[in-house]
Protein backbone atom coordinates (compact mmCIF):
# COMPACT_ATOMS: atom_id res chain seq x y z
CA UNK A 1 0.00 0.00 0.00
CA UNK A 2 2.77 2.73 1.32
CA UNK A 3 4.97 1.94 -2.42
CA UNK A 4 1.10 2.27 -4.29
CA UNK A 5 1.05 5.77 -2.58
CA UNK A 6 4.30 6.48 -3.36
CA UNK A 7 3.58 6.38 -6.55
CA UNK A 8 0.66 7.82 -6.78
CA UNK A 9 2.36 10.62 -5.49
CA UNK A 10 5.14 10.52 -8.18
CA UNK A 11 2.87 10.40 -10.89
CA UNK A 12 0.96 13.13 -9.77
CA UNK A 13 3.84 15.30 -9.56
CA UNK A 14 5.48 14.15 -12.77
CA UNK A 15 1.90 15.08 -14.41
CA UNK A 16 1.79 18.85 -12.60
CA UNK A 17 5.51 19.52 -13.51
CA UNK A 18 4.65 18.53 -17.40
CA UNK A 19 1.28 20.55 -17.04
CA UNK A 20 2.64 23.41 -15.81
CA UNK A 21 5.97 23.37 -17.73
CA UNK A 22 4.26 22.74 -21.36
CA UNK A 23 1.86 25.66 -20.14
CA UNK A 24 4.58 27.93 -19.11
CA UNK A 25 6.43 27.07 -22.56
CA UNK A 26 2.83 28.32 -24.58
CA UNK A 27 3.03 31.52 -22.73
CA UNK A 28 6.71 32.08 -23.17
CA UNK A 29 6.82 31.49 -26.68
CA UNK A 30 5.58 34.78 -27.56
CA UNK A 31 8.20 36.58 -25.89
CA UNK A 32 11.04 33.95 -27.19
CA UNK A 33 9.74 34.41 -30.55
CA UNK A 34 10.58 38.41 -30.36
CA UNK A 35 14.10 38.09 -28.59
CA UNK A 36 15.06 35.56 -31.68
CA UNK A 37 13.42 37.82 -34.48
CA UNK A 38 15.41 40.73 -33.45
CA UNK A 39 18.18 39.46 -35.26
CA UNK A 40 16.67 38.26 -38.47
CA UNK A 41 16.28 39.75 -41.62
CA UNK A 42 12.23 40.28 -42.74
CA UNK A 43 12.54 37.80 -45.13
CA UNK A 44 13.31 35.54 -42.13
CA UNK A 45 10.76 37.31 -39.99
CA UNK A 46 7.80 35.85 -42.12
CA UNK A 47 8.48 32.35 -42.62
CA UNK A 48 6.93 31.07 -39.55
CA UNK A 49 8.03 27.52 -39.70
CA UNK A 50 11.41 28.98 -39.25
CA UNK A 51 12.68 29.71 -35.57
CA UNK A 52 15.79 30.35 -35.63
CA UNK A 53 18.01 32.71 -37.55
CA UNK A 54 20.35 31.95 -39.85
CA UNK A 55 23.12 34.23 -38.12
CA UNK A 56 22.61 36.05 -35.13
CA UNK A 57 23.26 39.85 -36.10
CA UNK A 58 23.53 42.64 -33.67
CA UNK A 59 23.35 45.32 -36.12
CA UNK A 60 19.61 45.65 -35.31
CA UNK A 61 20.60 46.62 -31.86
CA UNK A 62 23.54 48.81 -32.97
CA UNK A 63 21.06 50.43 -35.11
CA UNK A 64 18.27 51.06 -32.48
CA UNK A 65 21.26 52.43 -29.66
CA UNK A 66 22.64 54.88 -31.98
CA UNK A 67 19.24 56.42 -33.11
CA UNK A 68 19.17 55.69 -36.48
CA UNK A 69 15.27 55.62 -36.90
CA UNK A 70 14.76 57.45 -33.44
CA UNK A 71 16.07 59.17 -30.63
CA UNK A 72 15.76 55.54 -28.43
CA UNK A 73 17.54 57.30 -25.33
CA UNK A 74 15.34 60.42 -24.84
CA UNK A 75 12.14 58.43 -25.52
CA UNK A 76 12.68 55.81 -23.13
CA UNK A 77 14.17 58.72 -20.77
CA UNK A 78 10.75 60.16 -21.07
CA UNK A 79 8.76 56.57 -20.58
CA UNK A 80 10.75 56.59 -17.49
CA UNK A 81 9.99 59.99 -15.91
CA UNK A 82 6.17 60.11 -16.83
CA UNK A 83 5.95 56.24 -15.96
CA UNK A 84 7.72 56.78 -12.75
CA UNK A 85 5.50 60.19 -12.25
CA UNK A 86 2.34 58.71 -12.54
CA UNK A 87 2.78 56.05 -10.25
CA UNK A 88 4.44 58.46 -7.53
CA UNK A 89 1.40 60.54 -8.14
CA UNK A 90 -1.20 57.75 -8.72
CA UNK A 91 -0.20 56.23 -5.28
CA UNK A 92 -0.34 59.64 -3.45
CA UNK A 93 -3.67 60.44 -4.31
CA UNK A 94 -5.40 57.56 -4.77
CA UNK A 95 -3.76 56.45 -0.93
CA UNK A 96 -5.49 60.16 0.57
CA UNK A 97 -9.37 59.17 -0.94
CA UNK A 98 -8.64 55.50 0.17
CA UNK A 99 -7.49 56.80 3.76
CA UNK A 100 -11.30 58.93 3.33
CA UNK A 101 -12.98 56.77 2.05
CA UNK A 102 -12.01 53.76 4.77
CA UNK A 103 -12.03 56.12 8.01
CA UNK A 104 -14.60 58.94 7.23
CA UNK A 105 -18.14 59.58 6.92
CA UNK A 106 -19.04 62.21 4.96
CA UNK A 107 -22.11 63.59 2.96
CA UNK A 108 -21.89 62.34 -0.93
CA UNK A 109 -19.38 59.62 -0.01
CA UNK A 110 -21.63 57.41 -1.68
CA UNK A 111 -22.38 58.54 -4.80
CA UNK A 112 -18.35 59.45 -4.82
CA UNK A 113 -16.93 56.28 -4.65
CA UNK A 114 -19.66 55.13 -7.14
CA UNK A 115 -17.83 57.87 -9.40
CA UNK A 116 -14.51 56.63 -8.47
CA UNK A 117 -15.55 53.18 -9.69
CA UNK A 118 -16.87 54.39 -13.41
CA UNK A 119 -13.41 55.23 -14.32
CA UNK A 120 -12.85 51.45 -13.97
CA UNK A 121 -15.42 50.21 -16.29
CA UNK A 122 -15.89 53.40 -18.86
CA UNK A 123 -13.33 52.94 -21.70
CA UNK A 124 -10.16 56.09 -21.99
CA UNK A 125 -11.61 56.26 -25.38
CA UNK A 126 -14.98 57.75 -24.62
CA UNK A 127 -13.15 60.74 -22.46
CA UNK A 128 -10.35 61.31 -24.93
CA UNK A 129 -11.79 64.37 -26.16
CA UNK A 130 -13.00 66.08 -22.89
CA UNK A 131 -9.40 64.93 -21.79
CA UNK A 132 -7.41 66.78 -24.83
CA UNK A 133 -9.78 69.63 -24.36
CA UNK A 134 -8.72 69.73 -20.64
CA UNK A 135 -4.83 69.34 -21.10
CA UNK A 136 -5.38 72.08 -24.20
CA UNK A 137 -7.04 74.57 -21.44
CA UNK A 138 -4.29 74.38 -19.04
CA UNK A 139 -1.67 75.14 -21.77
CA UNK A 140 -0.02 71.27 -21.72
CA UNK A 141 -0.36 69.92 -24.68
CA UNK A 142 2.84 68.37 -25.78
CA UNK A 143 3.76 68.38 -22.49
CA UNK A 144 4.54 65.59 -20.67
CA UNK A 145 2.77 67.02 -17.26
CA UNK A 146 -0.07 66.72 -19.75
CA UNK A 147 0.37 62.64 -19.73
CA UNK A 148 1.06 62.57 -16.27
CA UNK A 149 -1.61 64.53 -14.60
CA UNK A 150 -4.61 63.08 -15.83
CA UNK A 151 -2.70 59.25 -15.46
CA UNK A 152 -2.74 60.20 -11.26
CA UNK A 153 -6.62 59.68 -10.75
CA UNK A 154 -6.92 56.31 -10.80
CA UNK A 155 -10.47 54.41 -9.85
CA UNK A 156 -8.74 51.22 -9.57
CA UNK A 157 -5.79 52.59 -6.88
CA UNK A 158 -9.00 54.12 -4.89
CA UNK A 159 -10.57 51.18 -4.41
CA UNK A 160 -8.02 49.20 -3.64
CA UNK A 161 -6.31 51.84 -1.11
CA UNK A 162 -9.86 51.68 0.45
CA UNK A 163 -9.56 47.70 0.81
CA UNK A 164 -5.93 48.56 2.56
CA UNK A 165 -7.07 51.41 4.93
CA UNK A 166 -9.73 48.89 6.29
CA UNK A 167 -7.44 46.21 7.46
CA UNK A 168 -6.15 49.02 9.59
CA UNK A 169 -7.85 48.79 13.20
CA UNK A 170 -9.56 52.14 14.08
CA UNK A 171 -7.85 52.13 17.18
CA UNK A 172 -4.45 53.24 15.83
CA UNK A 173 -6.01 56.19 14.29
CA UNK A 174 -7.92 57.21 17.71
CA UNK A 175 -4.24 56.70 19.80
CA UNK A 176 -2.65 59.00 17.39
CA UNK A 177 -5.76 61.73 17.27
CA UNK A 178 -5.86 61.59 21.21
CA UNK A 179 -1.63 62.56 21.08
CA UNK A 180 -3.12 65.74 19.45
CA UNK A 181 -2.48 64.21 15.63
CA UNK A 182 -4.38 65.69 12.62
CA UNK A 183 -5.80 63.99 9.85
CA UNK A 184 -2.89 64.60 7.86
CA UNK A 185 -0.22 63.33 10.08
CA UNK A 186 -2.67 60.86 11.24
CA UNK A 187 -2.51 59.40 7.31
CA UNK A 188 0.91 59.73 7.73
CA UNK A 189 1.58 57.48 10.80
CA UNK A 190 0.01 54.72 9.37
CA UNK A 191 1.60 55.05 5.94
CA UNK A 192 4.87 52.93 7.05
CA UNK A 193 2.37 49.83 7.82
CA UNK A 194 1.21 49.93 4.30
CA UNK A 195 4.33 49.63 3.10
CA UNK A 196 3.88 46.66 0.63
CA UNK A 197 0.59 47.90 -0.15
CA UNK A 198 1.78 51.05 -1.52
CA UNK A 199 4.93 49.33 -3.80
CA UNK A 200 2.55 46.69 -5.23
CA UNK A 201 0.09 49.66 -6.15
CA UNK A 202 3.16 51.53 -7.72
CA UNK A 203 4.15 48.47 -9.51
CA UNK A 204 0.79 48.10 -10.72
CA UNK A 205 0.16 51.35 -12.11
CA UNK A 206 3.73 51.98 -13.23
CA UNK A 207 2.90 48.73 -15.87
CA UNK A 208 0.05 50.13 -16.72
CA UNK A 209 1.55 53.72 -17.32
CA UNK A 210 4.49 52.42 -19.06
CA UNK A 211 2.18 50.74 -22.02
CA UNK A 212 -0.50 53.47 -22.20
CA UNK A 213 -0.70 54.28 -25.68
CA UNK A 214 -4.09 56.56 -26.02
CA UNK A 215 -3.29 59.34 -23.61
CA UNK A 216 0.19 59.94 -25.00
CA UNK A 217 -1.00 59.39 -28.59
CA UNK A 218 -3.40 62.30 -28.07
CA UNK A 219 -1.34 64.62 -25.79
CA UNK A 220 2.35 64.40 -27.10
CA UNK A 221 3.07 65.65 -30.98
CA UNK A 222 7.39 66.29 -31.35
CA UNK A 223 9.50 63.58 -31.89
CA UNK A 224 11.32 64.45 -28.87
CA UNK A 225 8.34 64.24 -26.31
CA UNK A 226 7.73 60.76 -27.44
CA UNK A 227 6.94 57.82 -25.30
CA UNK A 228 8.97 54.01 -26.35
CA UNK A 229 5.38 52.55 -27.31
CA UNK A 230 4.50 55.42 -29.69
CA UNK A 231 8.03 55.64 -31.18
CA UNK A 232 7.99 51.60 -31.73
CA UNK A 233 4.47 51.71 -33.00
CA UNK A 234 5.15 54.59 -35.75
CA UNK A 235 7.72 52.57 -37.14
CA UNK A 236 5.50 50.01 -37.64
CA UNK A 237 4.43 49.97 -41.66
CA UNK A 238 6.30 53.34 -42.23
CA UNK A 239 8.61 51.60 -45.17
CA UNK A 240 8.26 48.68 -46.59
CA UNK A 241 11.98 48.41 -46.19
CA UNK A 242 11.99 48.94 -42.32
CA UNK A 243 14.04 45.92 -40.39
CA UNK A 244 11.28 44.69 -38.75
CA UNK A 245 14.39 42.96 -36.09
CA UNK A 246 14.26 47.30 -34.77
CA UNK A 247 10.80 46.96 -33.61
CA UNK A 248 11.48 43.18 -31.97
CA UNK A 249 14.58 44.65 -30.18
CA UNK A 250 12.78 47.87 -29.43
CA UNK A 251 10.22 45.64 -27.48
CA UNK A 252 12.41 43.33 -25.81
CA UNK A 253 14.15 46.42 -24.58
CA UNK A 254 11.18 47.69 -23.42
CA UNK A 255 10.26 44.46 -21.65
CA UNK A 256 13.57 45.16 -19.07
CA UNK A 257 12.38 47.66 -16.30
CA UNK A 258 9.21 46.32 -16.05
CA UNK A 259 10.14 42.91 -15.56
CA UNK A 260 13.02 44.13 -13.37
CA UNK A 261 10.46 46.25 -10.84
CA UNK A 262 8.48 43.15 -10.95
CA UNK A 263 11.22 40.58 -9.85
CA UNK A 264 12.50 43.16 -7.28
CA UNK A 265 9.22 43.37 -5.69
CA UNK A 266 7.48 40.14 -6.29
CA UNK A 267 7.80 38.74 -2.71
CA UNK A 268 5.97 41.86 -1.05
CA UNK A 269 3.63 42.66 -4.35
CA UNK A 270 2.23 38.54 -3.63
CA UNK A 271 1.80 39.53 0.15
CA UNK A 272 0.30 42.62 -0.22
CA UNK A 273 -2.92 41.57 -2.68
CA UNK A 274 -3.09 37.74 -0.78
CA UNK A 275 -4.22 40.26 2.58
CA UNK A 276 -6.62 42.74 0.00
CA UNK A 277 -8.23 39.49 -1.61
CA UNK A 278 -9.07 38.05 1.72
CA UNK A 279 -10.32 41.12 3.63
């Protein structure tokens, strides 16, 4: 009976491993497909039967790195700063109505949160014209303050700060009020227990920020101001003699501090949402 279980056991676990591992080889191909395409020619590129290159050539590289179809430095710099922006921001504010939201009562909190929530579920696309008409008012169009302001209001970071805030025990708040603390420096106190919370909501949104294609599409017009997505995706079908390899290296480049933030933080970003989901 105990060598039966055994291997049951065994098989079970041989079965998993080959589950999981053919499933986690149908999700990576994708991405292997683009690293190994960034150094083939197009008429490599479109035989699909064909994985490999013949020669593994760097020049598409060399040619993205030294700008020859854009300025690659200064629009990643600026993917960076309005990526990194947003979250800062995003994280800020969406952290203060969470903090309300969880602790307060207040007339219309209601029917706010219920507008905090419609941001979630409306599409960008059906405010992209009272949003360019916005940015156009205050004078930052082609601005990247104009891609990073509206990107800080965030539905989704309210109502998850407003899951966080109630795991925190009212009691905490009511010690630090009775030592004379204000509602400010009362949010503030509690801040450094939510540390976790507030990375894996910065991780979160600085993903989503660093992909957004709409807001900077509408917003940003000079070369220079560019984001990496809008710079990769207007090469795409600009010449029909365009190394395709620019726009798989391009990508793959793009892949690196996003993946990096996520490996760095992975640990705290699992903790964090396994105590939202079960609250």
């Amino acid at each position: 009976m105990a060598m039966k279980r055994i291997s049951r056991t065994i098989l079970r676990k041989t079965f998993s491993s080959l589950w999981v591992g053919g499933l986690g080889l149908l999700f990576a191909y994708p991405f292997l497909w683009m690293v190994v395409s960034s150094f083939k020619e197009n008429s490599q590129i479109f035989l699909p039967l064909k994985f490999w290159p013949e020669f593994w050539d760097l020049s598409f590289f060399q040619q993205l790195l030294s700008s020859e179809w854009f300025s690659f430095g200064k629009v990643l710099l600026n993917s960076l700063v309005i990526s990194l922006g947003q979250s800062v921001g995003a994280v800020l504010f969406t952290s203060l109505a969470g903090f309300a939201f969880a602790k307060h009562s207040f007339r219309g909190r209601g029917v706010l949160f219920a507008a905090c929530l419609c941001l979630i579920v409306l599409p960008r696309q059906m405010i992209a014209v009272p949003l360019f008409q916005w940015v156009h008012t205050l004078g930052l169009y082609d601005s990247i303050w104009g891609v990073m302001l509206p990107g800080m209001t965030s539905g989704l970071g309210v109502l998850y700060f407003t899951q966080v805030f109630k795991l925190i025990p009212n009691a905490y708040l009511e010690a630090a009020r009775i030592e004379g603390a204000g509602e400010w420096r009362t949010y503030r106190l509690v801040l450094p227990m939510l540390g976790s919370s507030l990375l894996s909501y910065g991780l979160i949104h600085f993903i989503l920020a660093w992909n957004e294609h709409l807001v900077p599409m509408l917003i940003l017009n000079s070369p220079d101001h560019q984001t990496l997505p809008l710079a990769l995706s207007s090469l795409y079908g600009s010449s029909l003699r365009f190394p395709f390899a620019v726009l798989m290296a391009g990508s793959f480049l793009a892949m690196i501090p996003t993946s990096l933030f996520f490996l760095i933080s992975y640990k705290r970003f699992k903790n964090s949402l396994s105590n939202v989901m079960m609250s």
